[in-house]
C-alpha atoms as a PDB file:
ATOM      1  CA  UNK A   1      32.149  -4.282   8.808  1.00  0.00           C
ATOM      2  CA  UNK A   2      28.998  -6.115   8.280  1.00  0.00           C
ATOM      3  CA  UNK A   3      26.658  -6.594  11.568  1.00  0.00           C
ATOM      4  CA  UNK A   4      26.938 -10.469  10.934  1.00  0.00           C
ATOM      5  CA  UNK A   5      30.487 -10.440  10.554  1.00  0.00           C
ATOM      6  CA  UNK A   6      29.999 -11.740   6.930  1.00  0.00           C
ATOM      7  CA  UNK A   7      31.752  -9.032   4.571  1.00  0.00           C
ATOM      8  CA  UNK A   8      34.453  -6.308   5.284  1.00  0.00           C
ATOM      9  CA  UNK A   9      33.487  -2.816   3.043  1.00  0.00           C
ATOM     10  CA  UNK A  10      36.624  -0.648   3.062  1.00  0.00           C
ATOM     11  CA  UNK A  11      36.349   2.404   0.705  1.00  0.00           C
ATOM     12  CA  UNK A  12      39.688   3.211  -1.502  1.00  0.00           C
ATOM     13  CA  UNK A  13      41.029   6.892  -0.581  1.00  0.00           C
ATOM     14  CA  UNK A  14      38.841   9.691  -2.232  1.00  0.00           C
ATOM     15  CA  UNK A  15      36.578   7.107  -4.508  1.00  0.00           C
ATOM     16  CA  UNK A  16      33.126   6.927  -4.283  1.00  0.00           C
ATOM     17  CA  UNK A  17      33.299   2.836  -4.459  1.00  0.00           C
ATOM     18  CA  UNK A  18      33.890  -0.039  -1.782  1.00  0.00           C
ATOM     19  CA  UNK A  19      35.574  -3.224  -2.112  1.00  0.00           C
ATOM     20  CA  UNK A  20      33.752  -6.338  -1.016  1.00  0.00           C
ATOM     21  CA  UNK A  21      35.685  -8.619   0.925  1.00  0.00           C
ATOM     22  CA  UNK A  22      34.186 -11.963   2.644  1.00  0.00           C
ATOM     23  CA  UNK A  23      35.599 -12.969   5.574  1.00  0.00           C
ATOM     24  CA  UNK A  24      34.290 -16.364   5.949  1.00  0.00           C
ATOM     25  CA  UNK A  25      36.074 -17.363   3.041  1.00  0.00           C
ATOM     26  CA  UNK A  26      39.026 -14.497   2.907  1.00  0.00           C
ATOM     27  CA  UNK A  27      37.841 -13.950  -0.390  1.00  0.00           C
ATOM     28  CA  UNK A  28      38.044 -10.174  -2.421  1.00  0.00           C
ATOM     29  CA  UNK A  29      34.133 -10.716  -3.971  1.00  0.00           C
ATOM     30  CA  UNK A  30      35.343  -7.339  -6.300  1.00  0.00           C
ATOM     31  CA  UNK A  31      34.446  -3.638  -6.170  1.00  0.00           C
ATOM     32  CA  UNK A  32      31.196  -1.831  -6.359  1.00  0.00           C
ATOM     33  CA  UNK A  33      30.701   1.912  -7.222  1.00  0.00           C
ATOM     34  CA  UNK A  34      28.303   3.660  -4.329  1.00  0.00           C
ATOM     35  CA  UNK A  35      28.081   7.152  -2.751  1.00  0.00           C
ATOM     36  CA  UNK A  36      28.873   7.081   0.769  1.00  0.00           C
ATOM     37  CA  UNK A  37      26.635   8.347   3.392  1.00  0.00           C
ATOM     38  CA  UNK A  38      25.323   8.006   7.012  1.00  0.00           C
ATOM     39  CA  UNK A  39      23.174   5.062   5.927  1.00  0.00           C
ATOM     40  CA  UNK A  40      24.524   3.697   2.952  1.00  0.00           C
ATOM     41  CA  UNK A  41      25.680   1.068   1.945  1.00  0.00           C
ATOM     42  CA  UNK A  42      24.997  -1.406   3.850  1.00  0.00           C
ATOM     43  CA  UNK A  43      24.723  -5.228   4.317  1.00  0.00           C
ATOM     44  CA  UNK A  44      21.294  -6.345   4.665  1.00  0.00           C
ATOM     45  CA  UNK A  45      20.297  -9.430   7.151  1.00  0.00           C
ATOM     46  CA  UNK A  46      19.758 -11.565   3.702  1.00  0.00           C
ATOM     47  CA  UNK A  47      23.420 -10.872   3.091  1.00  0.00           C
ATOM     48  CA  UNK A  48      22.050  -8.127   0.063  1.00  0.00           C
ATOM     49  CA  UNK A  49      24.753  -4.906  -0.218  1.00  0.00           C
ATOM     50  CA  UNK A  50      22.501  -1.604  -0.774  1.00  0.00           C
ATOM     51  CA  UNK A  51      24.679   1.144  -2.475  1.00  0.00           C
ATOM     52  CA  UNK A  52      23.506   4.634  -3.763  1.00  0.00           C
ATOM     53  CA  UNK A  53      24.367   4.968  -7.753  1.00  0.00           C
ATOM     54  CA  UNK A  54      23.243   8.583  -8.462  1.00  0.00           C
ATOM     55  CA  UNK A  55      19.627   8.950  -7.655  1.00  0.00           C
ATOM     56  CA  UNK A  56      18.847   5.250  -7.245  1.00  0.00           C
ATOM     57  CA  UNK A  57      19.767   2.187  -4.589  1.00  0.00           C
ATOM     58  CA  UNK A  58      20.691  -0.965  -5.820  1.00  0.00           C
ATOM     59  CA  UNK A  59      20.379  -4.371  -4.143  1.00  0.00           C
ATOM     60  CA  UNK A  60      23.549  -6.693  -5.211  1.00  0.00           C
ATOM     61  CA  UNK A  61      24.168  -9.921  -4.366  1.00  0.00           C
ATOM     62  CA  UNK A  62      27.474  -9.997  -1.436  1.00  0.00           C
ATOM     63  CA  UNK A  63      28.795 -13.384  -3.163  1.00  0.00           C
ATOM     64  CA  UNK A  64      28.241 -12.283  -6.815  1.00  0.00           C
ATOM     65  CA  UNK A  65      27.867  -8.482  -6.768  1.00  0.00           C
ATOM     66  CA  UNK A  66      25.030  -9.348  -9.025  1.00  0.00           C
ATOM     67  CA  UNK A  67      22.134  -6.404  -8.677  1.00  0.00           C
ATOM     68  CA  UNK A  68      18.743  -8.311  -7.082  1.00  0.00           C
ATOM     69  CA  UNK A  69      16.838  -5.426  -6.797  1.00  0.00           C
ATOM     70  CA  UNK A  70      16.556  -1.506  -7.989  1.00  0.00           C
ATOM     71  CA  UNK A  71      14.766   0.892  -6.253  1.00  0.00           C
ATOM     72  CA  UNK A  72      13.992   4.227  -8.509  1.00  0.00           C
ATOM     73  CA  UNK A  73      14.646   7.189  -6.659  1.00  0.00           C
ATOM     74  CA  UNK A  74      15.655   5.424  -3.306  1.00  0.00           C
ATOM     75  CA  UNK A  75      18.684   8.028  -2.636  1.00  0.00           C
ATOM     76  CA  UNK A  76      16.431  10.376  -1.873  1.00  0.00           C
ATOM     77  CA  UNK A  77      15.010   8.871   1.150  1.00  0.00           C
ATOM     78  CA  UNK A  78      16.932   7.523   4.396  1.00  0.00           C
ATOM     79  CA  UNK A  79      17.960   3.680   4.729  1.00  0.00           C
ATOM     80  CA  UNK A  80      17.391   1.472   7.719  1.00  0.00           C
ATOM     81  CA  UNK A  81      17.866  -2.443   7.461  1.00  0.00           C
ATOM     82  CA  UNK A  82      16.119  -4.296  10.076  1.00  0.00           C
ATOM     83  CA  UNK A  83      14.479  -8.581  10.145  1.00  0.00           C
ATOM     84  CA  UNK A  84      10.997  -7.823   9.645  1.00  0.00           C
ATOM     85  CA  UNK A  85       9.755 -11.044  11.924  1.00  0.00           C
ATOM     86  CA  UNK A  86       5.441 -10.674  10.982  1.00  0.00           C
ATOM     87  CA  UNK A  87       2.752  -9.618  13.165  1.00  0.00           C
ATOM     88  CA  UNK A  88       2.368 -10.874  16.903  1.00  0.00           C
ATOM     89  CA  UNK A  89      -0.254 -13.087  18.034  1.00  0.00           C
ATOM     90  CA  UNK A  90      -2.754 -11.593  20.896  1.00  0.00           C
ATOM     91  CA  UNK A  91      -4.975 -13.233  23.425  1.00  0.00           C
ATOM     92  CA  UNK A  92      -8.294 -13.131  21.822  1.00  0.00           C
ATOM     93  CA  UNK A  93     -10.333 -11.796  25.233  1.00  0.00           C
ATOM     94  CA  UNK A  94      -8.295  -8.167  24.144  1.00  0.00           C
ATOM     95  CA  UNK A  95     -10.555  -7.434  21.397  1.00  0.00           C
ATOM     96  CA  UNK A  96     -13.810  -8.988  22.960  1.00  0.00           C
ATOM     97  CA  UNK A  97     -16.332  -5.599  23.937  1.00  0.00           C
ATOM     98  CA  UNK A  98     -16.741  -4.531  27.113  1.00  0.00           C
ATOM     99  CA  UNK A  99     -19.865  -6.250  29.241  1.00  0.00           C
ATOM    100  CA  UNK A 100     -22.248  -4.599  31.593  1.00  0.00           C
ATOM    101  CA  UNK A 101     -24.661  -6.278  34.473  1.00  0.00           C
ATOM    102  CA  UNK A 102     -27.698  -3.743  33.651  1.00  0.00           C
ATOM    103  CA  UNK A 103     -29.108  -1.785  30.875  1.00  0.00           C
ATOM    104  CA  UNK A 104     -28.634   1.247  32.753  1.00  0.00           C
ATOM    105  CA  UNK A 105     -27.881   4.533  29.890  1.00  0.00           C
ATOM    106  CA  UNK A 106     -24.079   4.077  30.802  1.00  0.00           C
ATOM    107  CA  UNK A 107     -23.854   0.678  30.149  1.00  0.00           C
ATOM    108  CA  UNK A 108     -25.889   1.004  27.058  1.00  0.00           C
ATOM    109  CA  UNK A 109     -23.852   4.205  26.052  1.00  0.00           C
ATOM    110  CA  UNK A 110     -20.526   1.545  26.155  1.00  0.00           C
ATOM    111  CA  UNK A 111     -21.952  -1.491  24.442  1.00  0.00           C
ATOM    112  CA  UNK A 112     -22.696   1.312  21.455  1.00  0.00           C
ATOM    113  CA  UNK A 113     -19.031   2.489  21.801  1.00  0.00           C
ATOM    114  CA  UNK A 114     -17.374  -1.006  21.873  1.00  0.00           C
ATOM    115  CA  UNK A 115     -19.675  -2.374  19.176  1.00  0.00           C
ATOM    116  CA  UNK A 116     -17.992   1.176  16.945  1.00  0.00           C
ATOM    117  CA  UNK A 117     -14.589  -0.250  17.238  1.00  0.00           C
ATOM    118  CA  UNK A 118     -14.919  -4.024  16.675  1.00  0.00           C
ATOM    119  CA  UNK A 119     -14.686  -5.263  13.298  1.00  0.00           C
ATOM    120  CA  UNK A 120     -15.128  -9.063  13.675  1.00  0.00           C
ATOM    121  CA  UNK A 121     -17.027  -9.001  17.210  1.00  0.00           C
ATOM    122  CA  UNK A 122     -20.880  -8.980  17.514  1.00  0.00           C
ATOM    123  CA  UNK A 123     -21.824  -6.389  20.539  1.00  0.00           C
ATOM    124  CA  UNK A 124     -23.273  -8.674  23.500  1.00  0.00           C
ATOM    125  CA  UNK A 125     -27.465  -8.648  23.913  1.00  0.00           C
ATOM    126  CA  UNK A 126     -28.397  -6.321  26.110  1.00  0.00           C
ATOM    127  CA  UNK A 127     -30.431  -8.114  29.471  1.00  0.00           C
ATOM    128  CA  UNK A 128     -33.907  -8.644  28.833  1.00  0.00           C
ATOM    129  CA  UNK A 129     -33.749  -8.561  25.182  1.00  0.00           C
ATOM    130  CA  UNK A 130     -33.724 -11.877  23.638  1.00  0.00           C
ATOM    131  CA  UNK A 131     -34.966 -10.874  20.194  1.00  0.00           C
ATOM    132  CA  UNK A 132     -32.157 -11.866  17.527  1.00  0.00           C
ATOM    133  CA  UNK A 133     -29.610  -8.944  16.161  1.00  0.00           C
ATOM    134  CA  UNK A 134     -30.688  -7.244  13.341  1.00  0.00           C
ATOM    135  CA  UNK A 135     -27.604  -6.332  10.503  1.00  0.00           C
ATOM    136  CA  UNK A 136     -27.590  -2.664   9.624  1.00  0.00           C
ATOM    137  CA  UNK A 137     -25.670  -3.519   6.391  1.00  0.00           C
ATOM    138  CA  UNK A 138     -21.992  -4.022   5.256  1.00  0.00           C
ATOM    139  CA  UNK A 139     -19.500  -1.407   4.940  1.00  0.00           C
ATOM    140  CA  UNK A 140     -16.282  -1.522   3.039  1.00  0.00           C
ATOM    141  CA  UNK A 141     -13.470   0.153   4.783  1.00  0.00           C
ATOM    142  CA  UNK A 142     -10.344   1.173   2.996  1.00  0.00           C
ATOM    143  CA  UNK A 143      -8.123   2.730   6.027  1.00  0.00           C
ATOM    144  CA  UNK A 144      -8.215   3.418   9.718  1.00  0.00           C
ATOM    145  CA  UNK A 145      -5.862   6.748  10.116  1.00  0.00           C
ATOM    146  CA  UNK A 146      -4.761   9.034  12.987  1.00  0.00           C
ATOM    147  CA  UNK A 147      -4.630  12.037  10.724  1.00  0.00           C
ATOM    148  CA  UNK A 148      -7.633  13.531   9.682  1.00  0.00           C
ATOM    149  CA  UNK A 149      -6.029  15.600   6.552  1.00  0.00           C
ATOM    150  CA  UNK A 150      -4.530  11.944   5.444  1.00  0.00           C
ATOM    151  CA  UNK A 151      -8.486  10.518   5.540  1.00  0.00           C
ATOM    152  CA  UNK A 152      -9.630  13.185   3.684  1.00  0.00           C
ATOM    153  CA  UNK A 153      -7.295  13.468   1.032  1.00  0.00           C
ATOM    154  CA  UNK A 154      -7.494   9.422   0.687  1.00  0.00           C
ATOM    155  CA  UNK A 155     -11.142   9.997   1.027  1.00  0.00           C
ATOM    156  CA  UNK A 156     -11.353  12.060  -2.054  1.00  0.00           C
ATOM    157  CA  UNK A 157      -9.700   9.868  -4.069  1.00  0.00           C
ATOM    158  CA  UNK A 158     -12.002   6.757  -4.218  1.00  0.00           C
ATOM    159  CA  UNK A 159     -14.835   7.316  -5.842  1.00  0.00           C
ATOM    160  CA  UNK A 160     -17.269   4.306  -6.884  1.00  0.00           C
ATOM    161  CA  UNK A 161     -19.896   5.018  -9.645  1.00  0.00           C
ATOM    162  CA  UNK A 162     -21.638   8.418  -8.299  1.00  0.00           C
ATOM    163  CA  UNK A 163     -21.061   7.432  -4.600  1.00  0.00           C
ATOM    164  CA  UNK A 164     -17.985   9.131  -2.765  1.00  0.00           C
ATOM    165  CA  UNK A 165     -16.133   7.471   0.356  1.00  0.00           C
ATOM    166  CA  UNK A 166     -16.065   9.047   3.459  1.00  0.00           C
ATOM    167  CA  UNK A 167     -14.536   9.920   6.671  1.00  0.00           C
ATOM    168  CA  UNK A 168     -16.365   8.327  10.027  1.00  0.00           C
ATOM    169  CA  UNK A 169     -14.146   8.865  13.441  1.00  0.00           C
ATOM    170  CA  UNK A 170     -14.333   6.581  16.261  1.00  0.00           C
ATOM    171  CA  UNK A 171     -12.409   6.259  19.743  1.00  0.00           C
ATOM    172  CA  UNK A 172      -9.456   3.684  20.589  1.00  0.00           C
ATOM    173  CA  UNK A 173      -7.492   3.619  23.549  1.00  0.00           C
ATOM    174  CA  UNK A 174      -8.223   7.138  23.833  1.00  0.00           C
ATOM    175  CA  UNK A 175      -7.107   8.520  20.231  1.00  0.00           C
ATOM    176  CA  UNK A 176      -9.714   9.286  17.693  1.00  0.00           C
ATOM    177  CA  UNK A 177      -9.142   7.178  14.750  1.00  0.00           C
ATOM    178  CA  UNK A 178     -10.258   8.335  10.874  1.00  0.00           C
ATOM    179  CA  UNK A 179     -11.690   5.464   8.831  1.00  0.00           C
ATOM    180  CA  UNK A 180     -12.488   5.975   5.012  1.00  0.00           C
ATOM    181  CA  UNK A 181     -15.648   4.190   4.334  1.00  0.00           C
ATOM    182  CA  UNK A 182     -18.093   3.084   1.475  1.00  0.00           C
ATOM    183  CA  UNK A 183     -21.647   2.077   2.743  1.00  0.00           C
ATOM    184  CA  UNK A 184     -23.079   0.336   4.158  1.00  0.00           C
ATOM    185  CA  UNK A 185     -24.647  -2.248   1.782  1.00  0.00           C
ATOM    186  CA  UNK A 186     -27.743  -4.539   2.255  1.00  0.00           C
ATOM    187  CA  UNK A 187     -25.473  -7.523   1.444  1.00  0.00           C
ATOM    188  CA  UNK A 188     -21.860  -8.756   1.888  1.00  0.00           C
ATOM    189  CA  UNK A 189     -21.504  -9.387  -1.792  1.00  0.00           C
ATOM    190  CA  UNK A 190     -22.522  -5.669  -2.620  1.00  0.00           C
ATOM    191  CA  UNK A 191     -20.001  -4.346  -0.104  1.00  0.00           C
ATOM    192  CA  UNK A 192     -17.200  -6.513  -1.629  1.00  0.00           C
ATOM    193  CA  UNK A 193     -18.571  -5.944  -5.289  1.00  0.00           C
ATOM    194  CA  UNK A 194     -17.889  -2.161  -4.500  1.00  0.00           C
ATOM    195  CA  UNK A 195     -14.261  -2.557  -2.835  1.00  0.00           C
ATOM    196  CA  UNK A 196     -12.719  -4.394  -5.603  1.00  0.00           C
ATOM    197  CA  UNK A 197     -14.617  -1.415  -8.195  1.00  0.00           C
ATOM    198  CA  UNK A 198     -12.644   0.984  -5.596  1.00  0.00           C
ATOM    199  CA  UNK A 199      -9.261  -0.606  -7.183  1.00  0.00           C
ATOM    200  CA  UNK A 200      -7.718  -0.510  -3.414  1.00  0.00           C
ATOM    201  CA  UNK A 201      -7.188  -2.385  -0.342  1.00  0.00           C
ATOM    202  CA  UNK A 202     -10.037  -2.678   1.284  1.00  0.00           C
ATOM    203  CA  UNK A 203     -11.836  -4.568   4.212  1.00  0.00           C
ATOM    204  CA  UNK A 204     -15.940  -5.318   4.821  1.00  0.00           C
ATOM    205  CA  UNK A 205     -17.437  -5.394   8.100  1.00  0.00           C
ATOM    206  CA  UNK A 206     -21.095  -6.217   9.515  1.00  0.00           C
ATOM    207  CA  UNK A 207     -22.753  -2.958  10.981  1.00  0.00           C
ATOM    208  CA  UNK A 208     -25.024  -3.511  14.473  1.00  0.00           C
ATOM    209  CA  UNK A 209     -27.999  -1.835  14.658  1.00  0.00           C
END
């Protein structure tokens, strides 16, 4: 039974097929051939049917039986439908870096360590010093991982005219994060010139000096 209630999947004795039946309508939609396992088939929340024919999944249509989609390969791996609903929204004063009252070593020693894990946040002046923020440069990053084998191998694999990418660690919420870097560059056009050379996601941030 689909989740929804929208189709009925009953397999015929000893065949490695299942008959489509919608229940809204009472209707026999018609047969489909697909291995049976632990995950598949299965109705998707879009109302797709996945079924494993040999080594690949297909996506069919539940009205038409129709395929949508074919994913190479896909019976080798396990199959979990779920409504992917986007990324959360969070308050904006969680990713603003920590402030101190003095410029005592401590203090200074966090404002260093906050400005290291904020992207899009300019670390906050220290007291006394009211001479403008100078930029350090622009550096294109292409991944922030938790494994450091997983940096390096990714690391090894961009390469932008005879400069290499890199592996730079930093602290968050007490894990040590790997980030595969390029840089950094005097400008932001450089930095972006050299992440679309790289031919892979990428992202530029402002270095604080």
């Amino acid at each position: 039974m689909d989740p929804r209630g929208r189709y009925l999947r009953p397999r015929p004795r000893g065949e490695d097929s299942t008959i489509v039946i919608a229940l809204g309508t009472n209707r026999v939609v018609g047969a489909l051939a697909t291995q049976w396992r632990a995950d598949l088939p299965f109705v998707a929340p879009d109302g797709g049917i996945a079924v494993a024919q040999a080594a690949d999944v297909f996506i069919v249509d539940g009205e038409t039986l129709r395929p949508v989609a074919r994913v190479r390969g896909g019976s080798a791996d396990f199959w979990y439908p779920f409504r992917w609903t986007g990324f959360r929204p969070r308050a904006a004063a969680l990713d603003q870096p920590v402030e101190f009252a003095g410029p005592s070593d401590s203090a200074r020693a966090a404002q260093d360590s906050a400005a290291a894990l904020s992207d899009s946040v300019a670390p906050p002046p220290v007291a006394g010093d009211t001479a403008p923020r100078k930029s350090a440069g622009w550096t294109v990053s292409f991944a922030a991982l938790l494994v450091p084998e997983r940096a390096a191998e990714l690391a090894a694999r961009i390469r932008v005219g005879n400069e290499s990418a890199r592996v730079v660690t930093a602290l968050r919420d007490g894990s040590t994060i790997y980030r595969v870097v390029l840089g950094p560059y005097p400008t932001r056009a450089e930095a972006e010139r050299v992440g679309r050379e790289a031919k892979t996601s990428f992202w530029v941030y402002e270095e604080g000096s």
